[in-house]
Protein backbone atom coordinates (compact mmCIF):
# COMPACT_ATOMS: atom_id res chain seq x y z
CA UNK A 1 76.22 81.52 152.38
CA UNK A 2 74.87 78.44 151.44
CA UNK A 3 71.72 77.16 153.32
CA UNK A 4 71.26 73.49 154.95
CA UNK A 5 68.42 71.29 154.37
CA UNK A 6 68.74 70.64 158.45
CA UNK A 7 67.87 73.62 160.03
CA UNK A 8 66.18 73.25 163.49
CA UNK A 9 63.22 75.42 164.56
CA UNK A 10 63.36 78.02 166.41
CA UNK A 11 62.38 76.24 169.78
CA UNK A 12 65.53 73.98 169.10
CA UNK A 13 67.92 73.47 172.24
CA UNK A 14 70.83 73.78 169.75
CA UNK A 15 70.17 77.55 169.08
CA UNK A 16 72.10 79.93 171.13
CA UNK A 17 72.37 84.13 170.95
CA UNK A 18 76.12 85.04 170.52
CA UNK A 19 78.02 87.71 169.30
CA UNK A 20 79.10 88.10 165.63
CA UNK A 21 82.24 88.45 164.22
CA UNK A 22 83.08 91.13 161.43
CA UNK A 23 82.58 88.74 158.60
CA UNK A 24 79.11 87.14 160.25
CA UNK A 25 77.86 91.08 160.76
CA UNK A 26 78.63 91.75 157.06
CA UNK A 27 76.45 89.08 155.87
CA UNK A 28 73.52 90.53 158.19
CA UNK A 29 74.04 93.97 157.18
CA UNK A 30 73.85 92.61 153.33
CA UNK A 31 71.12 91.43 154.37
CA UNK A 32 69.09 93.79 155.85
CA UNK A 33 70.57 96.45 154.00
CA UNK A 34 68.19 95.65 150.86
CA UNK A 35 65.45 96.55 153.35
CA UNK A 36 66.70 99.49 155.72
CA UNK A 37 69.24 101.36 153.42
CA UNK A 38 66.18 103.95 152.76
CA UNK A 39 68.05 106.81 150.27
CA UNK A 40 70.91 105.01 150.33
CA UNK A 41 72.98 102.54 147.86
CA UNK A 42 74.09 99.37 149.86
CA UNK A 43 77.74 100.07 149.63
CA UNK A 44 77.05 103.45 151.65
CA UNK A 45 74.57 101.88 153.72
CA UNK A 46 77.13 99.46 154.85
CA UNK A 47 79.68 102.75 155.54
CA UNK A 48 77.21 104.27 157.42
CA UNK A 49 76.78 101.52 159.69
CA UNK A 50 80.55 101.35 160.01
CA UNK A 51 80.56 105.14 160.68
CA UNK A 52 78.12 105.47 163.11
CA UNK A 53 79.71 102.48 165.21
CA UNK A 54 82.50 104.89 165.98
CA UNK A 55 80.47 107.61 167.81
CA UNK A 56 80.68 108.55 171.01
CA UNK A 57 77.97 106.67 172.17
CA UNK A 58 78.58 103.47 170.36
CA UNK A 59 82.24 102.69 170.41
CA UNK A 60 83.86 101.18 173.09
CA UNK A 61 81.28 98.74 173.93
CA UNK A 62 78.54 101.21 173.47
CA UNK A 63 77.08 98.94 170.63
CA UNK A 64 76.83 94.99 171.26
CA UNK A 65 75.83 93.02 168.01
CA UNK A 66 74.06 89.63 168.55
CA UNK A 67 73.32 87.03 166.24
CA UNK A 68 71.19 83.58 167.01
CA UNK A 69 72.89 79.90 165.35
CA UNK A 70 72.57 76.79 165.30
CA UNK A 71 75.43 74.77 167.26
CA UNK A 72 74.50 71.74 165.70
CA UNK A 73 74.79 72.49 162.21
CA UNK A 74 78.35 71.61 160.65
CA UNK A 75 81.06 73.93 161.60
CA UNK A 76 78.63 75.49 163.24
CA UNK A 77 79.95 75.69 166.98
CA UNK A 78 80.02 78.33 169.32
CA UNK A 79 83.63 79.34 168.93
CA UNK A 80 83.27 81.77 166.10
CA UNK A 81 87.38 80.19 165.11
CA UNK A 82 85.75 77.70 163.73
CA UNK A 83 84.23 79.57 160.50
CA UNK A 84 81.70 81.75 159.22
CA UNK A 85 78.74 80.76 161.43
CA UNK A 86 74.82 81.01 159.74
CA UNK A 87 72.75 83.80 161.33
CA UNK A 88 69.73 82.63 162.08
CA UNK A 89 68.25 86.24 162.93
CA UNK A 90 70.43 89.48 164.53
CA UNK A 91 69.80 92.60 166.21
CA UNK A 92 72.03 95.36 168.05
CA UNK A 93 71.51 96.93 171.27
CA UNK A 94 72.80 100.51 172.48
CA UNK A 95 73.89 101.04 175.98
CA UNK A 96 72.07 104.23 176.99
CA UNK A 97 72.44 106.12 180.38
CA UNK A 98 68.82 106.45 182.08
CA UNK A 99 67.64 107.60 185.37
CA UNK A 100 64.99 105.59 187.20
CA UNK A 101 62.53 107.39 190.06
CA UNK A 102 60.90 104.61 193.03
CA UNK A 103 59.49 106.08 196.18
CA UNK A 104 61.05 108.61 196.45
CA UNK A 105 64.51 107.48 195.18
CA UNK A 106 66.61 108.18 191.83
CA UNK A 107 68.90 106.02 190.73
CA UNK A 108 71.02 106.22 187.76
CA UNK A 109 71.18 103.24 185.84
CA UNK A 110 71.74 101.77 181.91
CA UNK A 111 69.29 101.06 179.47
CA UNK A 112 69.36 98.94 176.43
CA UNK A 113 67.90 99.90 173.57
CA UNK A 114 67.07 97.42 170.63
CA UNK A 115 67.57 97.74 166.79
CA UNK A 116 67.63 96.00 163.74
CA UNK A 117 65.85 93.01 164.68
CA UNK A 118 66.30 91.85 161.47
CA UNK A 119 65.45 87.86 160.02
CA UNK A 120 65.92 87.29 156.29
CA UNK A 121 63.40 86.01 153.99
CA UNK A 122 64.29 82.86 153.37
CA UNK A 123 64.66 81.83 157.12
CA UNK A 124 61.48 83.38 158.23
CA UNK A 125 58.69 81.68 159.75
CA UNK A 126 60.31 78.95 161.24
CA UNK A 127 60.68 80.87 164.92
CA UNK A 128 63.78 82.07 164.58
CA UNK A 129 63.34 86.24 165.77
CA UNK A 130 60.97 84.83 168.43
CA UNK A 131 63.99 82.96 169.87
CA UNK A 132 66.20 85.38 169.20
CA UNK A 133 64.05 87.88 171.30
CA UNK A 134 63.53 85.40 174.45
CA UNK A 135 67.01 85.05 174.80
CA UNK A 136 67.82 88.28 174.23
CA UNK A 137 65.44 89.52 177.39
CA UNK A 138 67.12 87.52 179.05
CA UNK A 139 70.57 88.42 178.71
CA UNK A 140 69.98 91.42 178.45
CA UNK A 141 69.28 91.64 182.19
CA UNK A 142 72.72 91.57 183.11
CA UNK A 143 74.77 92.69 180.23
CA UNK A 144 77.53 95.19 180.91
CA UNK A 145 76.53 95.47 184.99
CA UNK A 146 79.84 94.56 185.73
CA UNK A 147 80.67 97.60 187.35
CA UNK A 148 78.09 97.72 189.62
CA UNK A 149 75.40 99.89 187.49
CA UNK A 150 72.36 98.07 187.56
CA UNK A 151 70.20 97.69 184.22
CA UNK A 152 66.40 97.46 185.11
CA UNK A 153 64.84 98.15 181.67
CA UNK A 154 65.58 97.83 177.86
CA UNK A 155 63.94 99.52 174.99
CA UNK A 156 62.80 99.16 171.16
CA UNK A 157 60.46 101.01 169.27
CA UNK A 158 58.41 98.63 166.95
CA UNK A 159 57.82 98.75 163.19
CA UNK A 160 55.10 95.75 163.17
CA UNK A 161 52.45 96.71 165.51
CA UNK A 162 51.99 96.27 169.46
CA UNK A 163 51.48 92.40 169.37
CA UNK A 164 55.29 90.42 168.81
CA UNK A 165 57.20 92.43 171.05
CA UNK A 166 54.44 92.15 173.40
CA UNK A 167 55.03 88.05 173.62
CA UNK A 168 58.30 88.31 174.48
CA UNK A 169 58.15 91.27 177.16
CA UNK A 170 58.42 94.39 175.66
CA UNK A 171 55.11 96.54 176.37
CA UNK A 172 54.03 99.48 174.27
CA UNK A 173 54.18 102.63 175.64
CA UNK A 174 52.15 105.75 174.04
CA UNK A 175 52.97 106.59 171.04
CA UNK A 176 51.69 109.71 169.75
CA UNK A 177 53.48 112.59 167.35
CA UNK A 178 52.38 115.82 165.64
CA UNK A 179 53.47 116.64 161.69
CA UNK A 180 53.42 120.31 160.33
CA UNK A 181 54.42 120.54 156.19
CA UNK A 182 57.27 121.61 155.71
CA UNK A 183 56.08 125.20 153.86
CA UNK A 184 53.73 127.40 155.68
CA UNK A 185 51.79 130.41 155.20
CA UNK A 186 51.69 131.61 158.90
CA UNK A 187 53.23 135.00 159.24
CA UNK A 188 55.63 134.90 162.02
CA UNK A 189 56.41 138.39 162.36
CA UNK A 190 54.43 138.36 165.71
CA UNK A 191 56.69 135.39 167.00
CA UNK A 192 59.68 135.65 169.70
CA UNK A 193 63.11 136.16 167.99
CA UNK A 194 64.72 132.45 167.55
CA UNK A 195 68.33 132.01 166.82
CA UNK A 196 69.82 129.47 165.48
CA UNK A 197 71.95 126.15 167.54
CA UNK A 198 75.01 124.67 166.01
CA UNK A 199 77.13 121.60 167.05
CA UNK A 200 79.15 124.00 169.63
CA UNK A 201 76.28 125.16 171.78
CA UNK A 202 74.97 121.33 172.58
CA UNK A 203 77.46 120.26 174.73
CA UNK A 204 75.90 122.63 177.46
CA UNK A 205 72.65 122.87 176.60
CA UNK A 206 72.80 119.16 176.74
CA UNK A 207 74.15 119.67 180.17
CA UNK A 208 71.67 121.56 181.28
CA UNK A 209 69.11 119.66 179.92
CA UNK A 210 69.95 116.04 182.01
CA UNK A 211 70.90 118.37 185.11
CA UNK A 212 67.15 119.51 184.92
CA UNK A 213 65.82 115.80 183.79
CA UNK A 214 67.20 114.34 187.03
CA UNK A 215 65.95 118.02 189.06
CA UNK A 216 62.11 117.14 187.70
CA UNK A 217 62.52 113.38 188.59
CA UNK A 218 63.89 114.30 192.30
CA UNK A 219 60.52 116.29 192.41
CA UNK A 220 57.89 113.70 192.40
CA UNK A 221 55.25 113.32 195.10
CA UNK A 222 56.30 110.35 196.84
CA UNK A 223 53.42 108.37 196.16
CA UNK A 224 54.22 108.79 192.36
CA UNK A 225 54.67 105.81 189.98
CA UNK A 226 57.87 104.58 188.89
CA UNK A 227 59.14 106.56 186.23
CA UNK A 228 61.83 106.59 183.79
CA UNK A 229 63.84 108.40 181.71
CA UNK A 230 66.73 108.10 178.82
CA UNK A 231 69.45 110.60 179.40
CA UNK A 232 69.24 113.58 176.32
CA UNK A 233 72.94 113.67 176.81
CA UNK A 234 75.77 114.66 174.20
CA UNK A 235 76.45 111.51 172.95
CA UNK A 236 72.96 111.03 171.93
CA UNK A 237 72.20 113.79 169.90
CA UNK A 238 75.78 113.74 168.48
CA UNK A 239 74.45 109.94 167.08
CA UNK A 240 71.70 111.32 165.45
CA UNK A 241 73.76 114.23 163.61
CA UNK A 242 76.39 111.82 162.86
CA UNK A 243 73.53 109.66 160.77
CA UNK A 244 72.29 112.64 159.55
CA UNK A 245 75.92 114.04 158.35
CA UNK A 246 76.88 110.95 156.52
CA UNK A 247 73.67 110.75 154.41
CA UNK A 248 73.29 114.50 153.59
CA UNK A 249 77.42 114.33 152.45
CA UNK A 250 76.50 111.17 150.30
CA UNK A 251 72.73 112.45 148.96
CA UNK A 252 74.06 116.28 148.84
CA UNK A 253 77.24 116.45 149.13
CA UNK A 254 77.74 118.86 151.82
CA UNK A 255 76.30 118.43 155.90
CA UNK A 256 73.72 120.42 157.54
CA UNK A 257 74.97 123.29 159.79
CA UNK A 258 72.10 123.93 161.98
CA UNK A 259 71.42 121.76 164.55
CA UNK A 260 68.10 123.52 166.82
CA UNK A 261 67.12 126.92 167.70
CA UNK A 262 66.66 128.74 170.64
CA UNK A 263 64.31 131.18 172.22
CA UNK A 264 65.30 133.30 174.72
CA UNK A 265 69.08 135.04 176.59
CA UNK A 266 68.44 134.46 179.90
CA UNK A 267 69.94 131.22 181.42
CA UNK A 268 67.07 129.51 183.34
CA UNK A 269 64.51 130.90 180.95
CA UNK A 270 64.94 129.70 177.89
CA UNK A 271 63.49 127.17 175.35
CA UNK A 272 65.08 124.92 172.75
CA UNK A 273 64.99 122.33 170.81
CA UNK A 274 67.05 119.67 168.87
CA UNK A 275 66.14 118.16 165.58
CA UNK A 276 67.64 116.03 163.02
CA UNK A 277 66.65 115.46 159.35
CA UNK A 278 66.46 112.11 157.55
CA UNK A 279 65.97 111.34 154.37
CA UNK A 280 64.18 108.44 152.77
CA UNK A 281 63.60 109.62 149.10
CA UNK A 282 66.55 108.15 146.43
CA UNK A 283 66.09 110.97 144.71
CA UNK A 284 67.85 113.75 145.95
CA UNK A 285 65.76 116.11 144.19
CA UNK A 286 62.49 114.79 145.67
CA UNK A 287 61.37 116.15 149.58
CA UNK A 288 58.13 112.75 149.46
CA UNK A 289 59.30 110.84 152.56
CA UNK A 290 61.94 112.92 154.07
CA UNK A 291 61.49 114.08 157.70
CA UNK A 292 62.99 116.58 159.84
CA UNK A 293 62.50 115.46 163.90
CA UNK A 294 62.24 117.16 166.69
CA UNK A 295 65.03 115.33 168.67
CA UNK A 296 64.45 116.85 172.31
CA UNK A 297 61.96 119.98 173.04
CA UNK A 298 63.16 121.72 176.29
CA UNK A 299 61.69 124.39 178.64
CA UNK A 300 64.60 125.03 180.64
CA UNK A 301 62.61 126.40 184.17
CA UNK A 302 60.82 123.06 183.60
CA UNK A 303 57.02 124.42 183.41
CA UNK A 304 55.19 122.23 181.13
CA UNK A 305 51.94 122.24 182.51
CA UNK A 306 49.56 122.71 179.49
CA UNK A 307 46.98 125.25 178.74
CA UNK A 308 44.38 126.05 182.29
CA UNK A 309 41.08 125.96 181.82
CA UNK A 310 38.70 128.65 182.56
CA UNK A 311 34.92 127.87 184.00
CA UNK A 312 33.62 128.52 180.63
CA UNK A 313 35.15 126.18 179.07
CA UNK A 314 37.83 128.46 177.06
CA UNK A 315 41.19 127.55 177.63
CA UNK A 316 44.40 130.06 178.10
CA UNK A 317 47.54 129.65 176.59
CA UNK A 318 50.34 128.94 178.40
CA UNK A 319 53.51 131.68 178.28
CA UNK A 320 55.47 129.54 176.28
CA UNK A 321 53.19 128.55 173.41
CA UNK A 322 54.46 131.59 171.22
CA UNK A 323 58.24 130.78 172.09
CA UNK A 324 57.63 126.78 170.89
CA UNK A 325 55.74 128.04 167.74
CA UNK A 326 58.72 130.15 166.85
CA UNK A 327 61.18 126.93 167.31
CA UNK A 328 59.00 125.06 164.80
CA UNK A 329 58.34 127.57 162.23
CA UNK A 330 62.16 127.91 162.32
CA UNK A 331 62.27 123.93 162.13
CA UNK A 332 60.11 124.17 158.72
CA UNK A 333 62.11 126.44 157.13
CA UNK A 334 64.83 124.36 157.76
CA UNK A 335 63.02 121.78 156.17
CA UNK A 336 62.04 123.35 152.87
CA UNK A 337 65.85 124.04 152.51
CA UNK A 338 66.95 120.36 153.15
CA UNK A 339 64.13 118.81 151.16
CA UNK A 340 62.45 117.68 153.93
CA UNK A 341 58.39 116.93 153.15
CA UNK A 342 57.65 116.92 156.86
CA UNK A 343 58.29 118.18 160.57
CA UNK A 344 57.69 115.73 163.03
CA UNK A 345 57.41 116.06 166.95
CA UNK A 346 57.20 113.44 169.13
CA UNK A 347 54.81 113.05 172.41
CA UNK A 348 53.41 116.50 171.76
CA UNK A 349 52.43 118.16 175.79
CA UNK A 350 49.22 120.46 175.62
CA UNK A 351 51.67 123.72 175.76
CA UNK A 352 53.26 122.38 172.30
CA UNK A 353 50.26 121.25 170.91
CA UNK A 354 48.59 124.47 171.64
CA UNK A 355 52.05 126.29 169.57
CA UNK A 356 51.44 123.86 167.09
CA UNK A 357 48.17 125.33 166.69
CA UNK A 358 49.48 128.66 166.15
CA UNK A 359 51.24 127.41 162.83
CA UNK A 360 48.33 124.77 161.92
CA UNK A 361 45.05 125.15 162.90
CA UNK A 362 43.66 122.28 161.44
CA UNK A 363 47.03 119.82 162.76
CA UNK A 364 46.08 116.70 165.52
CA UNK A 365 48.05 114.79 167.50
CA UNK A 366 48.38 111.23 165.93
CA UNK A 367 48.70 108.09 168.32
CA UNK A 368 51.18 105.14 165.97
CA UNK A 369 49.66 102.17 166.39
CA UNK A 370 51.96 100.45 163.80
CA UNK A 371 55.08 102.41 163.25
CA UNK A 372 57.62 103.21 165.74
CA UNK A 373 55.89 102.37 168.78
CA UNK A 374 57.77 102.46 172.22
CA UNK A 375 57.82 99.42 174.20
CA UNK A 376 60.05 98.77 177.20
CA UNK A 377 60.59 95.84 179.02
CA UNK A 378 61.34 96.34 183.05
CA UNK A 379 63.23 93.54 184.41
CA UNK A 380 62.45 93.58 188.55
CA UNK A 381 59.95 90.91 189.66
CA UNK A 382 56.62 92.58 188.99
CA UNK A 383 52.72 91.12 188.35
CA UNK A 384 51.74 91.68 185.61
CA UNK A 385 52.08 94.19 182.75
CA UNK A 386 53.88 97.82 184.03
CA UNK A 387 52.65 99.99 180.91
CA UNK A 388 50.00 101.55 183.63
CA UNK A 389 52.72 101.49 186.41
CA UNK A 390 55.45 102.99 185.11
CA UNK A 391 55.66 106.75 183.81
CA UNK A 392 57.86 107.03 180.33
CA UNK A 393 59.29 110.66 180.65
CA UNK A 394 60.68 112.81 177.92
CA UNK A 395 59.71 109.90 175.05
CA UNK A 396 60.60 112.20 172.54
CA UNK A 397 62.60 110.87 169.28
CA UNK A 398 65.84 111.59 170.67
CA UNK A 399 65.28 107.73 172.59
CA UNK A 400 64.52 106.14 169.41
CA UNK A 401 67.18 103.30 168.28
């Protein structure tokens, strides 16, 4: 699309956020494509997209696509009839389920969760994704309420640092994440048994695992701060494993069978986790780049506390270290066979810090200061910033957008 000499700034009255239609989202996902499409060609980038809007979670209104343009350019209005409107900058936002805690209250609520904020080269620094993400706050106050579910927060996890988001409302969270290689040299002969998960067993686990989120949130000392928390539900992890099954088909040619693993027979004390792989490297052959994540870690009795300390300063391991250890050692081996260079886990508690431990000594918990960070923006009249009033729980990967 050609591009007018005219083009307002970003603090013009004439721009306006609006939703795309199929031909306007094309040109963004061209667009953006060149950047984001990672191991992927364009043309598969562009099916993936188109894939992964079908998903549980996303279809049916589960993914809203926004664009910002300029009314006042020719043909330009905002009936989209008209023609092929210019974006001026675009994002996407997920409707996620999410519980919120307040004196002693939980209410179930949605969350919107922000990617792709995306502007193009040759429209950048005139204001336009600074607009785009004003207006956005704002609408996205009251977008899909209409039955009565209130929306009190919205998410995005940043890939330039804490400071733009931060202007326009969106305050970083901690960020913090532990890697092991994806090879290792422990023995794990001394480890817990661990059996693999596959797509079948998630729909209860998942079950379980929400059941037990909203259990632990009911639990709070009353004069607890607000807290939050994005459902780990079905539809969630499904997403991921639907991203994940499109790109190992198109890189591979075949889709990866095991989902977690599992410690553990007896309901109400087990552990598990989630993970999902994704690959960055073009070349299949290479592993440089390629992740596997730790989607969700769960302790199903729900005792996280970390390891106690003794008066001597020594610290003892909590029961469940070994059981964690044996999920991740089973989560690099996975790794090695997918080409995966790396096994990542996400807001690392002392107990899984301290199984970490057990498989690398020498591994440290790193806080992104960059890359990824989680910001949320809480929408109730408040003074000032809520990073320090509101507790984030469960900010594992599987809330990442």
């Amino acid at each position: 699309m050609a591009i007018p000499e005219n083009l307002n700034k970003g603090d013009a009255p004439s721009l306006t956020l609006v939703h795309p239609t199929e031909a306007e989202k094309r040109i963004q996902f061209s667009l953006n494509g060149a950047e984001w499409s990672g191991a992927l060609s364009l043309p598969a980038y562009l099916r993936r997209e188109a894939t992964l809007a079908q998903t549980a979670l996303t279809r049916d209104g589960g993914i809203t696509y926004w664009i910002l343009v300029d009314t006042s350019l020719p043909g330009n209005p905002l009936d989209p009839k008209s023609g092929t409107r210019l974006p001026l900058a675009s994002c996407e936002t997920y409707r996620k389920k999410a519980l919120v805690w307040q004196k002693g209250e939980v209410k179930e609520v949605i969350c919107h969760g922000i990617g792709s904020v995306f502007c193009a080269n040759h429209l950048r620094k005139r204001g336009y994704a600074q607009r785009m993400m004003m207006e956005l706050g704002k609408a996205l106050r009251t977008h899909q309420t209409e039955e009565g579910i209130e929306c009190l927060f919205s998410v995005l996890f940043s890939d330039i640092g804490k400071e733009f988001y931060t202007r326009f409302g969106w305050e970083p969270f901690s960020s913090s994440h532990v890697s092991l290689p994806a090879t290792s040299s422990h023995d794990t002969a001394s480890l817990p048994t661990v059996r693999p998960l596959y797509a079948e067993d998630l729909e209860e686990l998942c079950e379980i695992d929400v059941a037990t989120t909203r259990r632990s949130l009911e639990s709070r000392p009353k004069d607890s701060k607000t807290a939050v928390a994005l459902l780990p539900n079905l539809e969630t992890i499904q997403w991921f494993h639907a991203r994940e099954d499109f790109v190992g088909m198109e890189l591979h040619g075949k889709t990866p069978k095991i989902r977690g693993a599992m410690v553990g027979n007896e309901k109400d004390k087990r552990v598990w986790c989630y993970w999902t792989r994704m690959w960055y490297n073009q070349n299949p052959a290479e592993a440089k780049g390629n992740t596997l994540h730790i989607l969700r870690l769960v302790i199903e009795d729900g005792s996280w506390e970390g390891p106690s300390s003794k008066s001597n300063g020594e610290t003892t391991d909590h029961s469940h270290d070994a059981a964690i250890a044996a999920l991740l050692a089973m989560a690099q081996r996975e790794a090695e066979t997918c080409k995966m260079e790396r096994v990542e886990m996400w807001a690392p508690s002392p107990t899984a810090m301290a199984a970490v431990k057990k498989l690398d000594p020498s591994a440290k918990v790193i806080d992104r200061d960059t890359e990824s960070i989680a910001s949320l923006q809480w929408f109730p009249e408040h003074d000032g910033p809520v990073a320090d009033k509101i507790d984030w729980i469960g900010n594992e990967k599987y809330g990442w957008c």
